[in-house]
N, C-alpha and C. Protein backbone atom coordinates (compact mmCIF):
# COMPACT_ATOMS: atom_id res chain seq x y z
N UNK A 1 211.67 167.68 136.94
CA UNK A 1 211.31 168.95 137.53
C UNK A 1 212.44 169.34 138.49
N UNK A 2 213.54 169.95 138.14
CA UNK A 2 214.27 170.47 138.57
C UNK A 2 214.21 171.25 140.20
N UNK A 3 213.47 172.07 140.19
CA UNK A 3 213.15 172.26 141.54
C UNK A 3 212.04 171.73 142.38
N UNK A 4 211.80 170.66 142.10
CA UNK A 4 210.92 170.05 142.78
C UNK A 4 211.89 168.75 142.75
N UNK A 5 212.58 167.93 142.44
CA UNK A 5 213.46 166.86 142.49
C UNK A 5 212.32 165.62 142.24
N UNK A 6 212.06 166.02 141.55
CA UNK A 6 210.92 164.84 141.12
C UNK A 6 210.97 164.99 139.66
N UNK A 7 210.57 163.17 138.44
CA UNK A 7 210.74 163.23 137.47
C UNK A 7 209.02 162.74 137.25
N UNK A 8 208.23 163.30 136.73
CA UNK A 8 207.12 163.21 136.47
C UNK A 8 206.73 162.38 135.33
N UNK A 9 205.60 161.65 135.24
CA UNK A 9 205.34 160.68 134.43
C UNK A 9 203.76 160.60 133.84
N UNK A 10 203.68 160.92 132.46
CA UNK A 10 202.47 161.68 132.13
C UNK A 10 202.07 160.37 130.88
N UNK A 11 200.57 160.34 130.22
CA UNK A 11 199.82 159.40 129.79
C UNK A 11 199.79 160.56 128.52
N UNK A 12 199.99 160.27 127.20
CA UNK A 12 199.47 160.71 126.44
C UNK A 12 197.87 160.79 126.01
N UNK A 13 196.78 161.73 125.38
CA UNK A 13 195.63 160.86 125.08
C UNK A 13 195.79 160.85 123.91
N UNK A 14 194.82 160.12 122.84
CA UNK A 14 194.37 159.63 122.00
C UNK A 14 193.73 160.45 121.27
N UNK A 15 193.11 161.01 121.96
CA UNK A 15 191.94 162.58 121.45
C UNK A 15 192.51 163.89 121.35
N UNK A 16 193.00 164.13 121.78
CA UNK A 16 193.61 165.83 122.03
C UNK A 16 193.44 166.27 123.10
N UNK A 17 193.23 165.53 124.00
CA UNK A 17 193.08 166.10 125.47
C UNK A 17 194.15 166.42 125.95
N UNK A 18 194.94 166.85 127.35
CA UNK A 18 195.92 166.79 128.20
C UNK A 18 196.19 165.46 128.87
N UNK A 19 197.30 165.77 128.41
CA UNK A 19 198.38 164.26 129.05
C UNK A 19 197.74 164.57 130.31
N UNK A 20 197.70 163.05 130.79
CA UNK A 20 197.10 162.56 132.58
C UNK A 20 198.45 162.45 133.22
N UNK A 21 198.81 162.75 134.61
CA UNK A 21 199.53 162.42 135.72
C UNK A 21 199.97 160.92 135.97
N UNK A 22 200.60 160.47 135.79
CA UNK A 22 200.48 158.84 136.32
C UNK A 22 200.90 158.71 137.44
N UNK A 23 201.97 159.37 137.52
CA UNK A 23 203.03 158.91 138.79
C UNK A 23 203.93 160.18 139.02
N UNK A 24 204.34 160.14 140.27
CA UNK A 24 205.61 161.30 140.56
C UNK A 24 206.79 160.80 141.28
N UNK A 25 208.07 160.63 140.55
CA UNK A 25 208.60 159.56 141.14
C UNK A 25 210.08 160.68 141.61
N UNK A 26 209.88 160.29 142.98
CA UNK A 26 210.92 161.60 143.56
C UNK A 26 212.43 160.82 143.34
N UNK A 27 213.30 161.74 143.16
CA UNK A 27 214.49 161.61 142.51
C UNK A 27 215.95 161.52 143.75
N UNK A 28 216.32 160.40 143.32
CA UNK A 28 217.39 160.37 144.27
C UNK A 28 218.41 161.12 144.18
N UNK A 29 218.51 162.61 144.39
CA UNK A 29 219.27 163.69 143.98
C UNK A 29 218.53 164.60 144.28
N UNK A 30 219.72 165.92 143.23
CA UNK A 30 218.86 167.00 143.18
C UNK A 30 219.28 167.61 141.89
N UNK A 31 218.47 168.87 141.33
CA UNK A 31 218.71 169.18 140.31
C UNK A 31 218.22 168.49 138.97
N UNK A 32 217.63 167.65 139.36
CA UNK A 32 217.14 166.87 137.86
C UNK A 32 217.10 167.56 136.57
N UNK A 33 217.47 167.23 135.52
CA UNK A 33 217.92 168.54 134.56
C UNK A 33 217.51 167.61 133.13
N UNK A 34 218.58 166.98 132.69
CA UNK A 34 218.58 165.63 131.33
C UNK A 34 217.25 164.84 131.60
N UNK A 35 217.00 164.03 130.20
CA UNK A 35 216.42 162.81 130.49
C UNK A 35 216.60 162.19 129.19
N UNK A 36 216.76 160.77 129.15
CA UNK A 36 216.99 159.80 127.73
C UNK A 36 216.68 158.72 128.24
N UNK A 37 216.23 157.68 127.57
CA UNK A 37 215.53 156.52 127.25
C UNK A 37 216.76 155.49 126.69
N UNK A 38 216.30 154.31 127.63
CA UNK A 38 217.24 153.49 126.39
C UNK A 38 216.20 152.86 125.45
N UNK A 39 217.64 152.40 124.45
CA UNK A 39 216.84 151.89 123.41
C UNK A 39 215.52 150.88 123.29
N UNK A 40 215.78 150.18 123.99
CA UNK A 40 214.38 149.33 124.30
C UNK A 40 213.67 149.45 125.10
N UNK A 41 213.06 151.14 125.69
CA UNK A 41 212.66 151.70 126.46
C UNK A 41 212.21 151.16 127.88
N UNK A 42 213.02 150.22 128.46
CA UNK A 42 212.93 149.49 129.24
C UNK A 42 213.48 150.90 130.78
N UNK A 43 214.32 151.64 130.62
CA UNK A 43 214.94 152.22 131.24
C UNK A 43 214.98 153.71 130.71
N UNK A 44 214.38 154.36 132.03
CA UNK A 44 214.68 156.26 131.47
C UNK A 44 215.99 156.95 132.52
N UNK A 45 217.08 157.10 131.96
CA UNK A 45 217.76 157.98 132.58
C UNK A 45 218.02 159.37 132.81
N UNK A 46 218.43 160.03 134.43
CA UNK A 46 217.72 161.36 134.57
C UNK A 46 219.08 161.64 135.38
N UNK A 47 219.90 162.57 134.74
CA UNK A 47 220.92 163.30 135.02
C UNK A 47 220.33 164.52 136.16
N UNK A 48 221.12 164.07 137.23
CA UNK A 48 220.94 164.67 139.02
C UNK A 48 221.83 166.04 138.67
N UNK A 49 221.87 167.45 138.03
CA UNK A 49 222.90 168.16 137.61
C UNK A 49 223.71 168.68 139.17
N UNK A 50 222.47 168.77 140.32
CA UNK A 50 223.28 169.29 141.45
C UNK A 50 223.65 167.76 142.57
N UNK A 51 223.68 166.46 142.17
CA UNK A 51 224.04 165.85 142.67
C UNK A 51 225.44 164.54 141.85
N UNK A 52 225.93 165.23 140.48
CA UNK A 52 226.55 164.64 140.42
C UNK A 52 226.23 163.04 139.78
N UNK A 53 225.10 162.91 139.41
CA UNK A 53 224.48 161.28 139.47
C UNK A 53 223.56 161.31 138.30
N UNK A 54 223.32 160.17 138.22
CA UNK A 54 222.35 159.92 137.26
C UNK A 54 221.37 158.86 138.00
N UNK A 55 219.74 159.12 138.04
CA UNK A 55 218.82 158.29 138.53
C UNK A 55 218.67 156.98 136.75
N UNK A 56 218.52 156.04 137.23
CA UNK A 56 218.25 155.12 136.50
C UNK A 56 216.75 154.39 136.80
N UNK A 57 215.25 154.33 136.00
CA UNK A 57 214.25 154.43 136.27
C UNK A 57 213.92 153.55 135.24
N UNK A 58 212.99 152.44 136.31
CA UNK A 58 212.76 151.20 135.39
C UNK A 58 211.46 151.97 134.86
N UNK A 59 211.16 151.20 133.51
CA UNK A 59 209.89 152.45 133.25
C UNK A 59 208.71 150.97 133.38
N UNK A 60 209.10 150.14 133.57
CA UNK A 60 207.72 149.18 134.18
C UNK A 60 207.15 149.61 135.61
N UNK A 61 208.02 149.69 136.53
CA UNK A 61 208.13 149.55 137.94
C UNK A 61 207.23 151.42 138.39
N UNK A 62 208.11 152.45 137.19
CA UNK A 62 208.29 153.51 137.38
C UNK A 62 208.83 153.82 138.37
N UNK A 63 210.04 153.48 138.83
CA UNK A 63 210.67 153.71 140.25
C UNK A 63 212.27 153.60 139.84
N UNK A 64 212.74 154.30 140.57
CA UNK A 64 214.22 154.34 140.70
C UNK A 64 215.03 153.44 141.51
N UNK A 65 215.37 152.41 140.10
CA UNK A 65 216.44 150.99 140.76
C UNK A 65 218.26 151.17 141.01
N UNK A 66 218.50 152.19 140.73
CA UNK A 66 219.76 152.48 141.15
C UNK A 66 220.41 153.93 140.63
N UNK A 67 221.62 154.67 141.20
CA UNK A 67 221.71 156.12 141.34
C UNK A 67 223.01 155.79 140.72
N UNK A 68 223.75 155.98 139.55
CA UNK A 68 225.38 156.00 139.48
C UNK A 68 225.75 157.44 139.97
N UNK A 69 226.93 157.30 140.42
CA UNK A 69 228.07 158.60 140.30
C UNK A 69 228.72 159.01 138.83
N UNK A 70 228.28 159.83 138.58
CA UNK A 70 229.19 159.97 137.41
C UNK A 70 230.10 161.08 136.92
N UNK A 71 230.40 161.80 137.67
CA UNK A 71 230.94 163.45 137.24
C UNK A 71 230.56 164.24 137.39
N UNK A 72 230.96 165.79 137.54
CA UNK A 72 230.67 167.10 137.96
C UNK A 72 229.29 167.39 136.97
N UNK A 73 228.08 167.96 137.34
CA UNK A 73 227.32 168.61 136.98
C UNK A 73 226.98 168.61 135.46
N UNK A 74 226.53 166.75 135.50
CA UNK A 74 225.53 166.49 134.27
C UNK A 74 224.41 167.09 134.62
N UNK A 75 224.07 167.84 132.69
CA UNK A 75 222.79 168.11 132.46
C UNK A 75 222.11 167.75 131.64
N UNK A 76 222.88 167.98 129.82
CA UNK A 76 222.51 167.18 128.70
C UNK A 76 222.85 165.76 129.18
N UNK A 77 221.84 164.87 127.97
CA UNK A 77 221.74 163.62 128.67
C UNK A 77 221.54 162.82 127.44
N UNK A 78 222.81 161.97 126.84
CA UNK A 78 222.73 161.01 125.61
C UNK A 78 222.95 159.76 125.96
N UNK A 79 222.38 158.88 125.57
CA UNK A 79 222.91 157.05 126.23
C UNK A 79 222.82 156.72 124.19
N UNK A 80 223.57 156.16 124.51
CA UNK A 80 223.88 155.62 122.59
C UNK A 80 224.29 154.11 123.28
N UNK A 81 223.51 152.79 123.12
CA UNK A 81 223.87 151.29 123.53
C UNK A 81 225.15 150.98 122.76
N UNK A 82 225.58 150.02 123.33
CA UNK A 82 226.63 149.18 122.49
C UNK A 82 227.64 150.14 121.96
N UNK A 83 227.86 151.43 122.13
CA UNK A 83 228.68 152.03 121.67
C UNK A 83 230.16 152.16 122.03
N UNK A 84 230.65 150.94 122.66
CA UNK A 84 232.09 150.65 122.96
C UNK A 84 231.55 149.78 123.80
N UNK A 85 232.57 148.72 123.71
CA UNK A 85 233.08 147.57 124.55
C UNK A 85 232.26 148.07 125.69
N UNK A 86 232.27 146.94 126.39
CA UNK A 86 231.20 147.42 128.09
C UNK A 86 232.77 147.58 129.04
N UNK A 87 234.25 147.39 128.19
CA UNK A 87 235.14 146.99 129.88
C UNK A 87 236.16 148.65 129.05
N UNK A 88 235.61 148.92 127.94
CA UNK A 88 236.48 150.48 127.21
C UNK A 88 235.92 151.31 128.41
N UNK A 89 236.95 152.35 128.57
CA UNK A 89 237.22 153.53 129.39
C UNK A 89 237.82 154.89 128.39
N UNK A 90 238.14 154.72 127.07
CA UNK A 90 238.88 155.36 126.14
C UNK A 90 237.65 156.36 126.06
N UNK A 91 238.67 157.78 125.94
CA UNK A 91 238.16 158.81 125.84
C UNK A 91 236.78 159.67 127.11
N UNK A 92 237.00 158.94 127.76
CA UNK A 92 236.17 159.43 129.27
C UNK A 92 237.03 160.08 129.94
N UNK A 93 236.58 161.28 130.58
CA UNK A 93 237.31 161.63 131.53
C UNK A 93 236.63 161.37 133.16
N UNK A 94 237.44 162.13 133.67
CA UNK A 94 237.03 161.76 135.19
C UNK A 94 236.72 163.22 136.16
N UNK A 95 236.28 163.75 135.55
CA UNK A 95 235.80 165.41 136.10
C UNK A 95 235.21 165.71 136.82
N UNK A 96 235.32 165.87 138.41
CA UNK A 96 234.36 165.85 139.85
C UNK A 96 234.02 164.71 140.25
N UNK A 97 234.44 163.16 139.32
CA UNK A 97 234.22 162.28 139.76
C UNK A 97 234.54 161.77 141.17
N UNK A 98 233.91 161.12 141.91
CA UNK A 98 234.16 160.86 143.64
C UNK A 98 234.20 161.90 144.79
N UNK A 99 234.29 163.30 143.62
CA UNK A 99 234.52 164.68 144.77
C UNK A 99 232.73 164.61 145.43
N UNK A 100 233.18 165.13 146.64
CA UNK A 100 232.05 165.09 147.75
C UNK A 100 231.17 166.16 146.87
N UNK A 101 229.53 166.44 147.08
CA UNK A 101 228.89 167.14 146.93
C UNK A 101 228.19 167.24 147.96
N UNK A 102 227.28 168.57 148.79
CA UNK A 102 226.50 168.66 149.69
C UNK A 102 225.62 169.75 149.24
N UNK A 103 224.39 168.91 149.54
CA UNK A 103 222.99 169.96 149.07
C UNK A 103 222.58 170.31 150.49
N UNK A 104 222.40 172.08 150.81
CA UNK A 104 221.35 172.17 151.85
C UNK A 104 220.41 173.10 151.50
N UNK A 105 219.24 173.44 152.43
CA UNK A 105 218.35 174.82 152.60
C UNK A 105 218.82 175.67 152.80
N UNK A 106 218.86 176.68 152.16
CA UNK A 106 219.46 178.15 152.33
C UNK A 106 218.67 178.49 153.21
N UNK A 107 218.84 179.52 154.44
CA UNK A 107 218.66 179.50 155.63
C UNK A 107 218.35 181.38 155.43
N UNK A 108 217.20 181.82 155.08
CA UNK A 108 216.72 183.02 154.88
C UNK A 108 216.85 184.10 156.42
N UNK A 109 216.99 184.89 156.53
CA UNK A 109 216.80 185.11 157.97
C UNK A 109 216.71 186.78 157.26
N UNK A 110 215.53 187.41 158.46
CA UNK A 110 215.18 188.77 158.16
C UNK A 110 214.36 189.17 156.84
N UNK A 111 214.18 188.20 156.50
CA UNK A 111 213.28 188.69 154.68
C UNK A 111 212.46 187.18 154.81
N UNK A 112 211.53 187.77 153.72
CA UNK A 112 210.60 186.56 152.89
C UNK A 112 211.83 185.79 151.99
N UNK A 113 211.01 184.58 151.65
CA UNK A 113 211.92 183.83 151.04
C UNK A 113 212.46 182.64 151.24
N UNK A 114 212.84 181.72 150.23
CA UNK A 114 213.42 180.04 150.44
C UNK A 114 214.18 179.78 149.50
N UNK A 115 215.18 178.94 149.92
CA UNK A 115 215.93 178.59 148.59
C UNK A 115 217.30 177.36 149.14
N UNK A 116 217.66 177.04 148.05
CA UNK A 116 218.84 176.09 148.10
C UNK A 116 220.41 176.18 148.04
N UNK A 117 221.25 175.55 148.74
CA UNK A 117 222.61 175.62 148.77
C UNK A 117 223.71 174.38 147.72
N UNK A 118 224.11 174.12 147.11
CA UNK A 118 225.03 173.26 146.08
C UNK A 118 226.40 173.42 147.09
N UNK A 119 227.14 172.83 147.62
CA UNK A 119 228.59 172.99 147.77
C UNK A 119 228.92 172.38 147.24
N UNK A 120 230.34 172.07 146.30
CA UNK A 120 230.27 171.31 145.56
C UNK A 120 231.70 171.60 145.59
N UNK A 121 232.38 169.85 146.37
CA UNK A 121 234.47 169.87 146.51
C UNK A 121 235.07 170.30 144.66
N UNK A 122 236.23 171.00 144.67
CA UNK A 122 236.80 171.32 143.47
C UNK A 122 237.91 170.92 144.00
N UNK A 123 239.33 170.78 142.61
CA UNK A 123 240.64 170.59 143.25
C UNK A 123 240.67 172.33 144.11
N UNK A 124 241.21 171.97 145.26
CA UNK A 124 242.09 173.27 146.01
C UNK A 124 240.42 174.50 146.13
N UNK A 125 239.59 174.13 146.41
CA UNK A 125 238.90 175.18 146.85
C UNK A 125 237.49 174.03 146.50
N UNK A 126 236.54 174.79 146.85
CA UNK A 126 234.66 174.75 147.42
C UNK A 126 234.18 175.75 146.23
N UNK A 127 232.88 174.92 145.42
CA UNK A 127 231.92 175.95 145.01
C UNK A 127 230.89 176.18 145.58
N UNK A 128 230.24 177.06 145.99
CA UNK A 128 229.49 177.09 146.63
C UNK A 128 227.64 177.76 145.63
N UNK A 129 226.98 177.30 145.77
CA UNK A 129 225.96 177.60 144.76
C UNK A 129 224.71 177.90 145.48
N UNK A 130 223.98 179.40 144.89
CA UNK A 130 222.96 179.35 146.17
C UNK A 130 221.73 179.58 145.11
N UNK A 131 220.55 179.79 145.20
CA UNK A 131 219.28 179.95 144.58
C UNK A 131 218.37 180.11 145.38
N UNK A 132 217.70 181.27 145.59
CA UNK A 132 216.30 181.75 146.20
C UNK A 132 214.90 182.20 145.31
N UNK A 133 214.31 181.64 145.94
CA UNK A 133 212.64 182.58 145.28
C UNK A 133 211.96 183.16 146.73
N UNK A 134 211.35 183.92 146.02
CA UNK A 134 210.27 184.48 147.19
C UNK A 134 210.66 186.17 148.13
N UNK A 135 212.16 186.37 147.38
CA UNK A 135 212.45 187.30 148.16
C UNK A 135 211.93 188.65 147.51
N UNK A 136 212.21 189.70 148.13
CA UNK A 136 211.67 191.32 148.11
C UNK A 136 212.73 191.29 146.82
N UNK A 137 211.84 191.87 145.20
CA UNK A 137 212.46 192.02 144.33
C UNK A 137 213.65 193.61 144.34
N UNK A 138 214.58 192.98 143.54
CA UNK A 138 215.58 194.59 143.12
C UNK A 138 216.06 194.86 144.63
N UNK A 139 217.04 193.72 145.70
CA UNK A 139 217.48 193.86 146.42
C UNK A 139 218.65 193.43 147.02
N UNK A 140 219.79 194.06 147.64
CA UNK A 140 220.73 193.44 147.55
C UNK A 140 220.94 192.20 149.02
N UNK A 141 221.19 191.33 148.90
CA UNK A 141 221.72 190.11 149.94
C UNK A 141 223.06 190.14 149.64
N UNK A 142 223.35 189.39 151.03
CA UNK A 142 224.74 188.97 151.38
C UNK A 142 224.30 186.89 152.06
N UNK A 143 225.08 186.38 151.40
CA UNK A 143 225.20 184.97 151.97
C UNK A 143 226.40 184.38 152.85
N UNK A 144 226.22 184.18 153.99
CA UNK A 144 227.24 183.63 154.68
C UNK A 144 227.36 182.06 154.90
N UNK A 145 228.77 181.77 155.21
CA UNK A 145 228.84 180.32 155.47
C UNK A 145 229.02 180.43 157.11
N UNK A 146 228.21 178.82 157.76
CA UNK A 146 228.08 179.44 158.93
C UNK A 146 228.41 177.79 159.78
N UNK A 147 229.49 177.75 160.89
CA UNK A 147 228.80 176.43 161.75
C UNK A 147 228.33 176.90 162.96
N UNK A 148 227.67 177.91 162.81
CA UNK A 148 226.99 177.75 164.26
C UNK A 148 227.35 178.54 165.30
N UNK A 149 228.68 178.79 165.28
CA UNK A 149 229.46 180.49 166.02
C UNK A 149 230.46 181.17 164.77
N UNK A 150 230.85 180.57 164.03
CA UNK A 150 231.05 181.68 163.29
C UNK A 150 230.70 181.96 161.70
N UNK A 151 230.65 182.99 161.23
CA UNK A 151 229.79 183.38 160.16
C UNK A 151 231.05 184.17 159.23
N UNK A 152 230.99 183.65 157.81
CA UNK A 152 231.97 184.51 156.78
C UNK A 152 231.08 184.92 155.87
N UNK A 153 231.27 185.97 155.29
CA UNK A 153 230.37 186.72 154.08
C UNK A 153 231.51 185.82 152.99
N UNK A 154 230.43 185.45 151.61
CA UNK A 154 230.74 184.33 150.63
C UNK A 154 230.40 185.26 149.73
N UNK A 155 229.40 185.70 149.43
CA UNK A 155 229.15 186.57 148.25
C UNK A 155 227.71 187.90 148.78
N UNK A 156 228.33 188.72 148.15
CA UNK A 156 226.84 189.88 147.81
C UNK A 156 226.50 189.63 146.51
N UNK A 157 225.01 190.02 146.44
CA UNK A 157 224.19 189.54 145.05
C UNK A 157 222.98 190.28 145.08
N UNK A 158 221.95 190.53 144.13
CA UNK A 158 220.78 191.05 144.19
C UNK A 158 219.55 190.01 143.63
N UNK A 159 218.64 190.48 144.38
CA UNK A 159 217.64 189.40 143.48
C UNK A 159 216.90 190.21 142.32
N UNK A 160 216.40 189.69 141.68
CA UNK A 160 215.70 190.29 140.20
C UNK A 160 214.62 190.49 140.60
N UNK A 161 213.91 191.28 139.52
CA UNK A 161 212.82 191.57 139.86
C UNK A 161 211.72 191.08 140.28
N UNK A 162 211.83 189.77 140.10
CA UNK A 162 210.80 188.37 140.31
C UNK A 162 211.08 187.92 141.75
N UNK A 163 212.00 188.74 142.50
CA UNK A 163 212.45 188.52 143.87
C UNK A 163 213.03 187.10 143.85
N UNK A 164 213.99 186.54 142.65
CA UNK A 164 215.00 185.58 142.62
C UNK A 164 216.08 185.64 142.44
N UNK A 165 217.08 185.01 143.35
CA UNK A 165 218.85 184.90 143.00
C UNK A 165 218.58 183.57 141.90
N UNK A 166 219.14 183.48 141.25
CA UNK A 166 219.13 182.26 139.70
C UNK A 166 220.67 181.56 140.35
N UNK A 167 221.29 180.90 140.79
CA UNK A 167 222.54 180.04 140.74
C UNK A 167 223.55 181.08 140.73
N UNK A 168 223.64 182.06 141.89
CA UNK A 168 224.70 182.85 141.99
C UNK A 168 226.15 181.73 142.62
N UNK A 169 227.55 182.09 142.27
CA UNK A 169 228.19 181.44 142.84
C UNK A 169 229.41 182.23 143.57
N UNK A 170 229.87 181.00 144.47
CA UNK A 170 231.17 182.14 145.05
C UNK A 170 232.07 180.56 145.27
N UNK A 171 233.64 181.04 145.97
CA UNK A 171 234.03 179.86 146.12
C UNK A 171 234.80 180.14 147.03
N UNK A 172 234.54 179.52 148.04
CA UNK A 172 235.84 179.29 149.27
C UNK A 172 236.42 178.08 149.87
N UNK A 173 237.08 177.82 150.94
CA UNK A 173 237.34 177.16 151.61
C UNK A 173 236.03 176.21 152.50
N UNK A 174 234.80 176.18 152.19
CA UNK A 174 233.68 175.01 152.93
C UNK A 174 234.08 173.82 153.84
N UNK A 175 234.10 173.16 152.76
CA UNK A 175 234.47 171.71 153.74
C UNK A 175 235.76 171.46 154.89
N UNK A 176 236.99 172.06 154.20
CA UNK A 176 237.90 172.87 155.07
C UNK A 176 237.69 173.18 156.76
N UNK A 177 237.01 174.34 156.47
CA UNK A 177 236.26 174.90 157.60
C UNK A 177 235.07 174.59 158.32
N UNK A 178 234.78 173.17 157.81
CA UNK A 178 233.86 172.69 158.93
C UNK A 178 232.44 173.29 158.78
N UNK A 179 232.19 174.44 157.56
CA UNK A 179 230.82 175.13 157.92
C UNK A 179 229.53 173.79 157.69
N UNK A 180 228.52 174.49 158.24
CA UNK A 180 227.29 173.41 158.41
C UNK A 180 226.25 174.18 157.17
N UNK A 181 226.40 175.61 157.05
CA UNK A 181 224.84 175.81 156.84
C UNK A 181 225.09 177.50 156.00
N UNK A 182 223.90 177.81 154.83
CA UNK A 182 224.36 178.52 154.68
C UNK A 182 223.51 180.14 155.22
N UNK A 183 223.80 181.28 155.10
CA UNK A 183 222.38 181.89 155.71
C UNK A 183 222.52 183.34 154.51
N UNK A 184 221.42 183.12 154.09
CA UNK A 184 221.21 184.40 153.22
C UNK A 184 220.56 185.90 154.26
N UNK A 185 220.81 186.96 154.11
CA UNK A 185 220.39 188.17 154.43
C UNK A 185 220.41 189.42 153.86
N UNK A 186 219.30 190.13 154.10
CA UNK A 186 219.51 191.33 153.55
C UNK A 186 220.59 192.78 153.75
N UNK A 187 221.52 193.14 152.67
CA UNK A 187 221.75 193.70 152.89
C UNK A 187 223.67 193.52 152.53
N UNK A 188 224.26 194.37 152.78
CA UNK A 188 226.09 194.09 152.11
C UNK A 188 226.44 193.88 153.81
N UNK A 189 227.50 193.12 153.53
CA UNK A 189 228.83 193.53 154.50
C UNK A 189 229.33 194.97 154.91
N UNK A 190 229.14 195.32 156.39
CA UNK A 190 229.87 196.39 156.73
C UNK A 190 230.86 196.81 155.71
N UNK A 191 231.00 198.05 155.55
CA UNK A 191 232.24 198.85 154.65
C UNK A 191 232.20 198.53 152.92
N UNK A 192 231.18 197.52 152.93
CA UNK A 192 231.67 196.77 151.40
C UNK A 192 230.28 197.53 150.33
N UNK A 193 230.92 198.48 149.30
CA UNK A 193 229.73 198.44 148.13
C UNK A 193 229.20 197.98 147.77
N UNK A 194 227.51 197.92 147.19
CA UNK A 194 226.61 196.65 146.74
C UNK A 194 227.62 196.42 145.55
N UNK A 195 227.47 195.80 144.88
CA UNK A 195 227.29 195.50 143.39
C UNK A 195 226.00 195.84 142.82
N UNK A 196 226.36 195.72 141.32
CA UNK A 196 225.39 195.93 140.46
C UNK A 196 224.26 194.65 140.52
N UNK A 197 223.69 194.17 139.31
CA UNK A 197 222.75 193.48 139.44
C UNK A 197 223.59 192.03 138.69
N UNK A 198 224.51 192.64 137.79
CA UNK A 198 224.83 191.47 137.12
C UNK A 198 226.79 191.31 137.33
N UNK A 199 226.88 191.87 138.69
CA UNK A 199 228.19 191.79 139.27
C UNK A 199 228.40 191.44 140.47
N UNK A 200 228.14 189.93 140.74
CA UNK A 200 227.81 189.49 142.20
C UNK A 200 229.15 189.44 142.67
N UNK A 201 229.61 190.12 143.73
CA UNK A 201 230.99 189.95 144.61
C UNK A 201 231.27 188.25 145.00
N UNK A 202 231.85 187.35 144.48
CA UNK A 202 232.42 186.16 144.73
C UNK A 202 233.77 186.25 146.00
């Protein structure tokens, strides 16, 4: 469950009833997206897409025995055993591997609404990734990066009609600059035209 950061764990029945709840096993990450089984279903793995990681989940225990790092923004999710040497590295790349990632709360101010921040280190620049629900539909926001005295406009965007931004992105200088936090608000930057709905100013 992706926005809930939890990988849920359900009982089939026998009859035709609805699968039962067993367990909710919160995810060391965020973004939970993939999921695959190994072969001797001993182990379910669950690709973290906004943390970069993969949760590894004993399926006896139902709990999460260890988190790898593995690269920029896994989502599909294949484990094939024995499929090269355990010490082969051939044909892997190394793509966001070790680069820092930071998840925060998007920081709503002046409107209804909640949502999440992705920064995420690139070579030579910051992505920055935001997602809200709850806000006043068919409206335009502005998101700033902020530590606390000073504030930069990152992107203008609108929310849809469902009063949601979906993974708008922009990219600057973040980690660089020390910002802490990000703050969404209603409304453009002095002097600056909205955009359209499907032309977010980066």
């Amino acid at each position: 469950m992706g926005g809930r950061n939890d990988t849920l764990v359900y009982r089939r029945s026998s009859n035709g009833a609805p699968p039962v709840l067993v367990k909710t096993i919160h995810d060391h990450g965020y973004g939970s997206h993939g999921i695959w089984p190994s072969p001797d279903n001993t182990r379910i793995y669950v690709a973290l897409q906004n943390s970069d990681a993969v949760d590894v989940i004993d399926t006896h225990t139902k709990s999460v025995i260890k988190t790898l790092r593995i690269g920029q923004s896994p989502m599909a999710l294949v484990y094939v055993a024995r499929g090269t040497p355990a010490t082969s590295t051939g044909n892997l790349g190394r793509q966001g591997l070790g680069m820092p990632t930071k998840n925060l709360p998007l920081r709503v101010l002046d409107s209804s609404g909640q949502g999440a921040v992705l920064i995420r280190a690139l070579p030579g620049i910051d992505e920055v990734t935001i997602g809200a629900q709850g806000l006043p539909p068919n409206q335009h926001f502005t998101a700033y990066a902020s530590d606390g005295t000073r504030t930069t406009a990152l992107m203008t965007t609108m929310s849809n009609e469902f009063g949601d931004i979906d993974e708008d992105l922009s990219y600057s200088y973040f980690f660089a600059n020390h910002y802490t936090s990000v703050i969404l608000k209603p409304g453009t930057p002095p002097g600056e035209q909205p955009p359209g709905p499907a032309d977010p100013m980066a």
